[in-house]
Protein backbone atom coordinates (compact mmCIF):
# COMPACT_ATOMS: atom_id res chain seq x y z
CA UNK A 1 91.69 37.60 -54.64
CA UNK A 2 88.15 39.36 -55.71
CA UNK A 3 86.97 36.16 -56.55
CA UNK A 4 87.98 34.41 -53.74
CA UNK A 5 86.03 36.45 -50.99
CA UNK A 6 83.00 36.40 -53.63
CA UNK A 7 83.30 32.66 -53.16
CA UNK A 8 83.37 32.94 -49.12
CA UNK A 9 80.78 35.60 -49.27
CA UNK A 10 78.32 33.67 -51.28
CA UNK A 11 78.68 30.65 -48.80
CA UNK A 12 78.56 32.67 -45.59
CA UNK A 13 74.74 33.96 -47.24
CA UNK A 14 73.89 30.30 -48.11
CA UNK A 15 74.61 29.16 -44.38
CA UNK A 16 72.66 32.57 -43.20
CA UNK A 17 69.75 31.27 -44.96
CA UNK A 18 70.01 27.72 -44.19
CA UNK A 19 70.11 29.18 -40.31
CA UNK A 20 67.15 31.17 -41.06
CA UNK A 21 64.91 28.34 -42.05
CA UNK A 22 66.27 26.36 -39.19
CA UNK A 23 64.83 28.76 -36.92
CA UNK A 24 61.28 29.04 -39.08
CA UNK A 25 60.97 25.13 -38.73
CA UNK A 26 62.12 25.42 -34.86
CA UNK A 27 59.35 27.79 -34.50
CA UNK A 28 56.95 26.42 -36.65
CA UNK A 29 56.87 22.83 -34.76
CA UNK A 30 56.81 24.58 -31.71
CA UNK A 31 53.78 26.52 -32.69
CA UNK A 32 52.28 23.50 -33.65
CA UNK A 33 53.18 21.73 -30.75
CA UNK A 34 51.08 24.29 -28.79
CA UNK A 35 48.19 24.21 -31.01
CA UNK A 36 48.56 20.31 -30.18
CA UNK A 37 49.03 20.89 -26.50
CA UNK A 38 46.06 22.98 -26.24
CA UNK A 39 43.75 20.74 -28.10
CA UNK A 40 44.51 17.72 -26.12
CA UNK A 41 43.88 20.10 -22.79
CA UNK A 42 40.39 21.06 -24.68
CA UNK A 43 39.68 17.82 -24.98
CA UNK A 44 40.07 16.39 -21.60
CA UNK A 45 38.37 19.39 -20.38
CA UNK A 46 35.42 18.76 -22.66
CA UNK A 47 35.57 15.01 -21.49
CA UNK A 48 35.31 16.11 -17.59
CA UNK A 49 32.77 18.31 -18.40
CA UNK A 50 30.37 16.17 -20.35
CA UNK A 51 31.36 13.54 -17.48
CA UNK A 52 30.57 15.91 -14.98
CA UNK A 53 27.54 17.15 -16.85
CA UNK A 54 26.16 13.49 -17.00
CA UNK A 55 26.71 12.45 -13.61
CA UNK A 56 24.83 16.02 -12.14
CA UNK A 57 22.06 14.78 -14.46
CA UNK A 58 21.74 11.27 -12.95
CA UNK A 59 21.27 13.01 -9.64
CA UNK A 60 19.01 15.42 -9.87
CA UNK A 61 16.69 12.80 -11.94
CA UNK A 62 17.28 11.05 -8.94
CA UNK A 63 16.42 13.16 -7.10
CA UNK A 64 13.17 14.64 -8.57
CA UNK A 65 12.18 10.69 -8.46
CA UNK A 66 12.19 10.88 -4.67
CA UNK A 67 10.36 14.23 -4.85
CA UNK A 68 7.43 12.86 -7.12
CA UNK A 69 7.28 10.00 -4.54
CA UNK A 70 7.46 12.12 -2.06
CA UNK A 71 4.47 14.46 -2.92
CA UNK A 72 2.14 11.57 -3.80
CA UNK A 73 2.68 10.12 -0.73
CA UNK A 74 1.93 13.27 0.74
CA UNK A 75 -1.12 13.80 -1.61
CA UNK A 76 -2.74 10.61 -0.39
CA UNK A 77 -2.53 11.63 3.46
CA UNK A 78 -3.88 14.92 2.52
CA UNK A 79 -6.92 12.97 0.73
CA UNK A 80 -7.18 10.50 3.12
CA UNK A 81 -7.32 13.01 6.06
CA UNK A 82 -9.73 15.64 3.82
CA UNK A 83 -11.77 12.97 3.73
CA UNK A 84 -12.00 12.12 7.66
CA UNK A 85 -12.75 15.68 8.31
CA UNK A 86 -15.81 15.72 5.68
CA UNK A 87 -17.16 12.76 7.51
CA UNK A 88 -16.52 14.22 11.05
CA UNK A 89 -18.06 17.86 9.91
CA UNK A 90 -20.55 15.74 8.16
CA UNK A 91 -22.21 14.40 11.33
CA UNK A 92 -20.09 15.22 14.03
CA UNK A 93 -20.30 11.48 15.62
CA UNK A 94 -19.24 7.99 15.00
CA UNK A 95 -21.79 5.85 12.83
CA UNK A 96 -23.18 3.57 15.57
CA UNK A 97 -22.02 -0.04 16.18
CA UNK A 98 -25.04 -2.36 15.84
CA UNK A 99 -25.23 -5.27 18.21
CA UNK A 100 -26.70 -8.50 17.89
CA UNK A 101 -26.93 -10.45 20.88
CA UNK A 102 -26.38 -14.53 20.60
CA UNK A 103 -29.62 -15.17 22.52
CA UNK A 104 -33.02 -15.82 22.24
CA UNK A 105 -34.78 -15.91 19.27
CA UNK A 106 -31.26 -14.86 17.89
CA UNK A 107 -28.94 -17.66 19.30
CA UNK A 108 -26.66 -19.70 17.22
CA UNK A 109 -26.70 -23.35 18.73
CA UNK A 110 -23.65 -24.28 20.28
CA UNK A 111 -20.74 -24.88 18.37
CA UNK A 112 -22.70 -24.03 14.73
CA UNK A 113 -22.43 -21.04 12.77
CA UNK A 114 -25.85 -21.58 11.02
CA UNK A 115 -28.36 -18.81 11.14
CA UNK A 116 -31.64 -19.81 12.66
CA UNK A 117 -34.94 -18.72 10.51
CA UNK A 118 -35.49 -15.76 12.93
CA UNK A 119 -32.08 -14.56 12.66
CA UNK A 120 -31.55 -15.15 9.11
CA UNK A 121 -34.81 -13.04 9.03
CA UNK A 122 -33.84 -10.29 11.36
CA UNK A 123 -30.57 -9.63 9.05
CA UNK A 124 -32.30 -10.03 5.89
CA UNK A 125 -34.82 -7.28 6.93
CA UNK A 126 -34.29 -5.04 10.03
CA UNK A 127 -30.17 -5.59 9.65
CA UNK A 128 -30.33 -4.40 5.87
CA UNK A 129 -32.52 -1.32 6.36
CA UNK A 130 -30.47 -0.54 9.10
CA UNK A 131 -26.86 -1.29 7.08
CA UNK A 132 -28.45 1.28 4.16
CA UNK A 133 -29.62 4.15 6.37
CA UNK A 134 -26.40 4.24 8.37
CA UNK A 135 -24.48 3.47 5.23
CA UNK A 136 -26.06 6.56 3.54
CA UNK A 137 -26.50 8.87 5.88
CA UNK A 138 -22.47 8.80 6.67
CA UNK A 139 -21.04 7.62 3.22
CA UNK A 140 -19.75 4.86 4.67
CA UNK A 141 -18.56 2.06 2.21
CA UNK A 142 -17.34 -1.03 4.58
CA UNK A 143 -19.64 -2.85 6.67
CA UNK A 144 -17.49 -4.83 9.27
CA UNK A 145 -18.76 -8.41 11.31
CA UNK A 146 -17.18 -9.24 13.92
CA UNK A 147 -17.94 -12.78 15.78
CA UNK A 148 -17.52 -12.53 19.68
CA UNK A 149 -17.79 -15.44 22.48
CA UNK A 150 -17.75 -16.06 25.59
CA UNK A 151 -14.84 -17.82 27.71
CA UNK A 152 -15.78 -21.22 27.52
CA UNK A 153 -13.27 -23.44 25.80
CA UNK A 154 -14.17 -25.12 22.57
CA UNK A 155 -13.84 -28.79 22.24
CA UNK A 156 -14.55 -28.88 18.96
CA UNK A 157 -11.14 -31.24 18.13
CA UNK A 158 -9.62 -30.93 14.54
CA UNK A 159 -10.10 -27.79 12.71
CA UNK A 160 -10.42 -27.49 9.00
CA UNK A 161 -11.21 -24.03 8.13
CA UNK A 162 -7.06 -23.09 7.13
CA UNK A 163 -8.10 -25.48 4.16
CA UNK A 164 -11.71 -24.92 3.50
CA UNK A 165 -12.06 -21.17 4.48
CA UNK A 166 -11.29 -19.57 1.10
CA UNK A 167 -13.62 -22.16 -0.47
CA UNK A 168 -16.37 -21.46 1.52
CA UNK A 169 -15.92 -17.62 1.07
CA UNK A 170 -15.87 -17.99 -2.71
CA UNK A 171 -18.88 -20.52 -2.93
CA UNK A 172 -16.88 -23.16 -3.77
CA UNK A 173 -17.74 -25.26 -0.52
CA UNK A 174 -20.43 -24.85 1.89
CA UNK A 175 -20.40 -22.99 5.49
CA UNK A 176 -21.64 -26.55 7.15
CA UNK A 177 -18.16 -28.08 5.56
CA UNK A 178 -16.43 -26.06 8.36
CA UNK A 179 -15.22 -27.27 11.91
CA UNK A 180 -14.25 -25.17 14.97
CA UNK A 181 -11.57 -26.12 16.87
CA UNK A 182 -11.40 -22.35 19.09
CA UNK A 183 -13.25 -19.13 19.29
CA UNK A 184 -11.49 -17.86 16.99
CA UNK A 185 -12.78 -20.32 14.52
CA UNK A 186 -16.39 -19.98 15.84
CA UNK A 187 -16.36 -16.30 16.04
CA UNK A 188 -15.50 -16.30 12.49
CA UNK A 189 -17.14 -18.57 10.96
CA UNK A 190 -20.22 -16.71 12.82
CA UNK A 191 -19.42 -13.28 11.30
CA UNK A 192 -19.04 -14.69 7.83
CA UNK A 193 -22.25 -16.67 8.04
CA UNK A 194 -23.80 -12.98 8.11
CA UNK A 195 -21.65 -11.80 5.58
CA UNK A 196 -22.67 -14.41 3.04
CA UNK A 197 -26.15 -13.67 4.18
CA UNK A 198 -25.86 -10.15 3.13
CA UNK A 199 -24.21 -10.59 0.00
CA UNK A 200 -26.56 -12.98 -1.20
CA UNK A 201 -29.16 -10.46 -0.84
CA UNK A 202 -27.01 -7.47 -2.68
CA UNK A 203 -27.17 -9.88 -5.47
CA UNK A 204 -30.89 -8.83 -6.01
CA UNK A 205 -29.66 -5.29 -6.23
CA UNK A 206 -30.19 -3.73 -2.57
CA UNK A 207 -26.87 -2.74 -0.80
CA UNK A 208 -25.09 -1.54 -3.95
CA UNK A 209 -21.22 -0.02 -3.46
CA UNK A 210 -20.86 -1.81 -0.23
CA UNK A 211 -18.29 -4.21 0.74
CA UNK A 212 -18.08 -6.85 3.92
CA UNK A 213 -15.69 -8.30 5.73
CA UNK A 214 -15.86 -10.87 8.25
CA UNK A 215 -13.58 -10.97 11.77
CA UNK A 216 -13.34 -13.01 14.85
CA UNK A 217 -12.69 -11.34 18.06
CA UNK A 218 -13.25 -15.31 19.73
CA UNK A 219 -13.54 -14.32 23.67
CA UNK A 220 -11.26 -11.27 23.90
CA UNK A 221 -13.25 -8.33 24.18
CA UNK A 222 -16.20 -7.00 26.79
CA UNK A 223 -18.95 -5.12 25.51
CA UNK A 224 -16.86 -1.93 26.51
CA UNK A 225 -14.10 -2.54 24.65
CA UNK A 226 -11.81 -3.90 27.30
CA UNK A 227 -10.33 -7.04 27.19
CA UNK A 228 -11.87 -9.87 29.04
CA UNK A 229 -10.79 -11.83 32.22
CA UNK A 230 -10.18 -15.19 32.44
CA UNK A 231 -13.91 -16.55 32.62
CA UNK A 232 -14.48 -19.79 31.41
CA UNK A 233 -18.30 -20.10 32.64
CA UNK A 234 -21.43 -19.50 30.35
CA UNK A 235 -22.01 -15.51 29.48
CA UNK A 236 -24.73 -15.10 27.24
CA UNK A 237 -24.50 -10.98 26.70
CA UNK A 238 -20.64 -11.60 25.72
CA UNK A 239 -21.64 -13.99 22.83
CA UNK A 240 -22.52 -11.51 19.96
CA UNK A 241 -22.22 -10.26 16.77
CA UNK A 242 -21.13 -6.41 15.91
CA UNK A 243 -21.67 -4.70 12.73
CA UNK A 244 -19.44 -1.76 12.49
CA UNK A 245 -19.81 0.86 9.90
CA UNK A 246 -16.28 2.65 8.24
CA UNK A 247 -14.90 4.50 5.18
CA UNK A 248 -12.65 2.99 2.33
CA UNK A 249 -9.50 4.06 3.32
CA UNK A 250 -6.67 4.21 1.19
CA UNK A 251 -3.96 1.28 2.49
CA UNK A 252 -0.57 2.83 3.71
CA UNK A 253 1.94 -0.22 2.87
CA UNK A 254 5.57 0.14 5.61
CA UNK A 255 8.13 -1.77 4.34
């Protein structure tokens, strides 16, 4: 009988363990479970972050991008405008316009753009003394020509300056090559048969740092400024060149 109930007490202890370490394993997987559970949420938290991080970090480079473009832009208008107030406190006028009137002893014949010897004399001398006091005494860097008519209409026929203009500019043709077929050809053609006059003589070394442009204004403005009426008769004081005197300023590109 003694034996007996050692025998059931001995397996009632071996199923108390075998419970026990049940329960350890139960416990132990759901420990580690957790410890699984929490590093997966640790990791998608670090992912989201980083993500998060990165994308921030695009933006604000972004955005300091537009900021640098932003203040150069700005820099340039503040240099550009410094430097109309220096020349406005410099002299406190306008340079003058200089005016050569197609007449006289100055007067292109009709429908050329050659410069007679007196004119081609008058702007190698008088106009170039005149160009480097003005030029100096405002700081001035671009000389402008500008070719004006009058109203008649130019019967000139076929026009070839769109493909000999650039040619002639650059030497590589000759300012007789060209044809008029409007004022705006003559005017032009006018203008930059000063132009090439002038640089010809900064090639010897006078009229350093300057630079010259040519432009037709054919029969559209007055002497005042205001555009002309329909006048298609002879005017002799509207057919003229203008030399106007400007700063380098800094171009301002809208897109």
């Amino acid at each position: 009988m003694r034996r007996k109930r050692t025998q059931i007490q001995l397996s009632h202890d071996e199923f108390n363990i075998w419970s026990a370490f049940t329960d350890l394993m139960a416990n132990a997987f759901m420990i580690l479970s957790f410890f699984l559970l929490l590093t997966f949420f640790k990791s998608v938290v670090s992912r989201s972050t980083a993500e998060t991080a990165q994308t921030n970090l695009s933006d604000a480079q972004d955005k300091i991008e537009q900021l640098e473009k932003e203040k150069a832009s700005l820099n340039q208008q503040l240099q550009q405008k410094s430097f109309e107030i220096t020349q406005l406190n410099k002299k406190g006028k306008a340079p003058p316009v200089v005016i050569i009137e197609n007449s006289g002893d100055y007067k292109f014949s009709s429908g050329s753009a050659e410069l007679n010897p007196k004119l081609k004399q008058f702007v190698s001398n008088n106009l170039v003394n005149m160009i480097e006091r003005i030029a100096k005494e405002q700081d001035l860097y671009v000389i402008e020509i500008i070719g004006h008519t009058d109203g008649q209409v130019n019967v000139g026929g076929f026009s070839n300056l769109d493909t000999l203009l650039e040619r002639v500019a650059n030497n590589d043709s000759s300012l007789n090559d060209l044809r008029p077929a409007s004022n705006a050809d003559l005017g032009l053609m006018r203008a930059l048969a000063v132009v090439k006059t002038l640089q010809e003589i900064q090639n010897t070394g006078r009229l350093q740092g300057l630079q010259f442009r040519a432009y037709s204004a054919a029969q559209l403005l007055l002497l005042n400024g205001k555009f002309a009426p329909i006048n298609r008769s002879p005017e002799a004081q509207r057919r003229r060149i203008e030399i106007r005197f400007s700063p380098l300023g800094q171009a301002q590109i809208i897109k």
